[in-house]
N, C-alpha and C. Protein backbone atom coordinates (compact mmCIF):
# COMPACT_ATOMS: atom_id res chain seq x y z
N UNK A 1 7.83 -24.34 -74.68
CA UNK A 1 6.42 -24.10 -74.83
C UNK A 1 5.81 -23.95 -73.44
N UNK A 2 5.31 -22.88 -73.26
CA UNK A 2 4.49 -22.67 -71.80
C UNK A 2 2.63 -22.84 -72.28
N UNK A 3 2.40 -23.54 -71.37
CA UNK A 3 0.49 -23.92 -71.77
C UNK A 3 0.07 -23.52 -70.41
N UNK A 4 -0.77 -22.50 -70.16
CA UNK A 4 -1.67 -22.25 -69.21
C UNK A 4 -3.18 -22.41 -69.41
N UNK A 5 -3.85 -23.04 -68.64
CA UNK A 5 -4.95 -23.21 -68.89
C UNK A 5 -5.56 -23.16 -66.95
N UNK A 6 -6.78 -22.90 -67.25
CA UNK A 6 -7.78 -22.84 -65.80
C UNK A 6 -9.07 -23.83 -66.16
N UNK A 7 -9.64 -24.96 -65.40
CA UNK A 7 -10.55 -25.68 -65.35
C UNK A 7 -11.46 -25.18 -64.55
N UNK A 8 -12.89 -24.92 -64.86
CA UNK A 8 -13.97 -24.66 -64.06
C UNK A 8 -14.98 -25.12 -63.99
N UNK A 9 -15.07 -25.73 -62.98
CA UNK A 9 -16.61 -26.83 -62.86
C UNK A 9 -17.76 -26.18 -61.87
N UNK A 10 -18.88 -25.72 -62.50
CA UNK A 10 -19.39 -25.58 -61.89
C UNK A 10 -20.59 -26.44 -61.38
N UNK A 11 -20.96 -26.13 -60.33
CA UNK A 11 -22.30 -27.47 -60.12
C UNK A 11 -23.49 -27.11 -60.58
N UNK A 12 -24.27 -28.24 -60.63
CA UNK A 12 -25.84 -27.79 -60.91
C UNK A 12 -26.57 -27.60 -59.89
N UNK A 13 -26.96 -26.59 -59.66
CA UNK A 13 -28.01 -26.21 -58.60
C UNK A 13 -29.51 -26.34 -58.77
N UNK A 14 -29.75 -26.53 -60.31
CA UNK A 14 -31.44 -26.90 -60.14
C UNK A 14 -31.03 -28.13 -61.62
N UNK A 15 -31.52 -29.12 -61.30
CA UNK A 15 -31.54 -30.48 -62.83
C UNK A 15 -32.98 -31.31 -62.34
N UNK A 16 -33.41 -30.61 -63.80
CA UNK A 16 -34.55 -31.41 -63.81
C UNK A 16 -34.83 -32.02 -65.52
N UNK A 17 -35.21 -33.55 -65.12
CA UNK A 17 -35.46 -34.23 -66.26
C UNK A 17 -36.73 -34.75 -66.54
N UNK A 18 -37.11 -34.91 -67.98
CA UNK A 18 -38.47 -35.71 -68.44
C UNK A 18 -39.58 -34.84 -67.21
N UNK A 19 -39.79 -33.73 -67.09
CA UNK A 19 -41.07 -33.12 -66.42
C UNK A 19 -41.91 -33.05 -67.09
N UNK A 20 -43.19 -33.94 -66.78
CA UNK A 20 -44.66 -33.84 -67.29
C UNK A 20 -45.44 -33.24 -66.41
N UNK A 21 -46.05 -32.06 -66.52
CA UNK A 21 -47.16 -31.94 -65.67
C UNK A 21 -48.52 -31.23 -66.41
N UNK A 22 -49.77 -32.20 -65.85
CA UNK A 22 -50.80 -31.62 -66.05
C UNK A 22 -51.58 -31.20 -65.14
N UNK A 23 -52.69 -30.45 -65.58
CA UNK A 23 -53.85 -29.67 -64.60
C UNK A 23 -54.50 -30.05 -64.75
N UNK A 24 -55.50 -30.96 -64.21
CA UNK A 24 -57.06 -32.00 -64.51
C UNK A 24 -56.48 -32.82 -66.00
N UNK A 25 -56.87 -32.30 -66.90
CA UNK A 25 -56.67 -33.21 -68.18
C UNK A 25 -55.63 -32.48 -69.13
N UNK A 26 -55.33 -31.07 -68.68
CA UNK A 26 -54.72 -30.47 -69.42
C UNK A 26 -53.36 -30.21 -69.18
N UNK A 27 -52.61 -30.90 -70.41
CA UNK A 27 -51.41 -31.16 -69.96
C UNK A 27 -50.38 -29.56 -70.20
N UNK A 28 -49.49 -29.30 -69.32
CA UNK A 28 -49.29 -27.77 -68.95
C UNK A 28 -47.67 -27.93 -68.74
N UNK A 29 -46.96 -28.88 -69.01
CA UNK A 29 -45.61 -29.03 -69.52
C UNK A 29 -45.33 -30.52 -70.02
N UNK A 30 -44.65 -30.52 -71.13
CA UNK A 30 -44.21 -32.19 -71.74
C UNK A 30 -43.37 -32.44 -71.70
N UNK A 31 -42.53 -33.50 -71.01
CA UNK A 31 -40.84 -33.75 -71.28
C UNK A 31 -40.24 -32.34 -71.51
N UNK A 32 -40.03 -31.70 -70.05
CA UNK A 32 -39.05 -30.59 -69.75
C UNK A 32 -37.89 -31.29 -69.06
N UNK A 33 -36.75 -30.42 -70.05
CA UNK A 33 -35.25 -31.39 -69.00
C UNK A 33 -34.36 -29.87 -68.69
N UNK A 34 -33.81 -29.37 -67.63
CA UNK A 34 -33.77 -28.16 -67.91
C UNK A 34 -32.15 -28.41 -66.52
N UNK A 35 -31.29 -27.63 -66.66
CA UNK A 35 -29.88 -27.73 -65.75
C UNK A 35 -29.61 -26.36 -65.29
N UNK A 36 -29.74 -25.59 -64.52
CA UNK A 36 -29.43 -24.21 -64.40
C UNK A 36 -28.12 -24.63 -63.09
N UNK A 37 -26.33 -23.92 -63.92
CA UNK A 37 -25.42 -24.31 -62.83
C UNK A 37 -25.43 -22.74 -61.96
N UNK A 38 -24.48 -23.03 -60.92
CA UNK A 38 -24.71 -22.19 -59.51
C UNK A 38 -23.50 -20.54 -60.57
N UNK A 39 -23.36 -20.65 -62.08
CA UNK A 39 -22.84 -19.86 -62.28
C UNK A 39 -23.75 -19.00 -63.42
N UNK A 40 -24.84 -19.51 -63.08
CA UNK A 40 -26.05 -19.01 -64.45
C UNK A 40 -26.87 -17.60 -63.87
N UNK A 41 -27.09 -17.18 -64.89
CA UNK A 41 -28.26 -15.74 -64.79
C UNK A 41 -29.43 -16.12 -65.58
N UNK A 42 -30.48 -16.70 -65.38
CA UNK A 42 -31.51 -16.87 -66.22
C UNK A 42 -32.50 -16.16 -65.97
N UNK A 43 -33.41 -16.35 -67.05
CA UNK A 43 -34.72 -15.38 -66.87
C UNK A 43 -36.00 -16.23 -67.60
N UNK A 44 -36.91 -16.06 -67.12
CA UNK A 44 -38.31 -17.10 -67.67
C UNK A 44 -38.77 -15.83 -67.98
N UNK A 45 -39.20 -16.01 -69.21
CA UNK A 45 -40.52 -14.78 -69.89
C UNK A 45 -41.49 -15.66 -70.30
N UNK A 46 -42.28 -15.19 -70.83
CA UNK A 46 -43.84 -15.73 -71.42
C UNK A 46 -44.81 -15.24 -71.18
N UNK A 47 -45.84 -15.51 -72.47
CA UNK A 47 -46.93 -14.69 -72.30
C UNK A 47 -48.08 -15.04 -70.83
N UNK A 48 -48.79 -14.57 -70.56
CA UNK A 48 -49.85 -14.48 -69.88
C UNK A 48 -50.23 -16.43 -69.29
N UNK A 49 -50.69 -16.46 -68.18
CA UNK A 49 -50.82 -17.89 -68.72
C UNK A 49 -50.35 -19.18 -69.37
N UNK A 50 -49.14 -18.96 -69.31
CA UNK A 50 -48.26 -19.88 -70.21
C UNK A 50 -47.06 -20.85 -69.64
N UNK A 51 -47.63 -20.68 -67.98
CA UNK A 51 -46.78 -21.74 -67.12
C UNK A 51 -45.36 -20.98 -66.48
N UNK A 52 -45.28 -19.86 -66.24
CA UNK A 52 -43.88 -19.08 -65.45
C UNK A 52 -43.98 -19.74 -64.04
N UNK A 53 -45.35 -19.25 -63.36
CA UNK A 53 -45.12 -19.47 -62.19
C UNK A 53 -45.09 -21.00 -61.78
N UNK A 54 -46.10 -21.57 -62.11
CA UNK A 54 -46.55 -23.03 -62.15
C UNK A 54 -44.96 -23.64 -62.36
N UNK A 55 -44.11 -23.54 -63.20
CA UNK A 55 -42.73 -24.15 -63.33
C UNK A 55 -41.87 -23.37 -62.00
N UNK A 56 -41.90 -22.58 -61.70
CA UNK A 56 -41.48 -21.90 -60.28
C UNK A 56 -41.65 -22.42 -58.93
N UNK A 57 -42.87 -22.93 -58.95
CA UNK A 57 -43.49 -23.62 -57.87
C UNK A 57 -43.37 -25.27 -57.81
N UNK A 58 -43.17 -25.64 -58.88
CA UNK A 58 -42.50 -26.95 -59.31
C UNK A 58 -40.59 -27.23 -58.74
N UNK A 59 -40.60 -26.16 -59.57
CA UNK A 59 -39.04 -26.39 -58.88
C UNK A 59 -38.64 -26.10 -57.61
N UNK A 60 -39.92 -25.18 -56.82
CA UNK A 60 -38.72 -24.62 -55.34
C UNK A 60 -39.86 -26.07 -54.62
N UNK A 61 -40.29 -26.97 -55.16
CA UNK A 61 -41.53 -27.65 -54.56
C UNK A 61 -42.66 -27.23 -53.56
N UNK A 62 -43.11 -26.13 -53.98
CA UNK A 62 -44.22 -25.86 -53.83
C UNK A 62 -45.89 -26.17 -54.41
N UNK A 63 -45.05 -26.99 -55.44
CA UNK A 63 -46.47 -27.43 -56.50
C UNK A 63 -46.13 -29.06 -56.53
N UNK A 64 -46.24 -29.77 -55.88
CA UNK A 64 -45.67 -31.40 -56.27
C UNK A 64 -46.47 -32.11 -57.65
N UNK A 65 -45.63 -33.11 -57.67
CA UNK A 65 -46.31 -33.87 -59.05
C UNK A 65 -46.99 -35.02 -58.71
N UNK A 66 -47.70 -35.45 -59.73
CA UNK A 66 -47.81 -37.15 -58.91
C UNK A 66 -46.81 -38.00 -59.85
N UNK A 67 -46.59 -38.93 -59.01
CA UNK A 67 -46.03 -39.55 -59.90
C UNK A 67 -46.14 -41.15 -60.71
């Protein structure tokens, strides 16, 4: 019996857990947990207003949270 197999681990390059963020009173993400590894192609769509960039600026930390 011959068994070949290949293991591939890739890392996580962006992990983020339990993200709350609001704007004055208005809360503008709830418990986001999100893992993108260094072997992913993703894409954010959404309508108008609906938090693309704001989560963009969160993650490269350009928008901080309080905590």
């Amino acid at each position: 019996m011959y068994l070949s197999y290949k293991v591939v681990k890739y890392m996580n390059l962006i992990s983020v857990s339990n993200l709350t963020y609001y704007l004055g009173k208005k809360k503008i993400f709830d418990n986001i947990s999100l893992s993108i590894n260094d072997d992913s192609f993703i894409t954010i769509a959404g309508s108008n207003s609906s938090g693309k960039t704001t989560l963009l600026k969160l993650l490269s930390g350009n928008l901080m949270t309080e905590n």
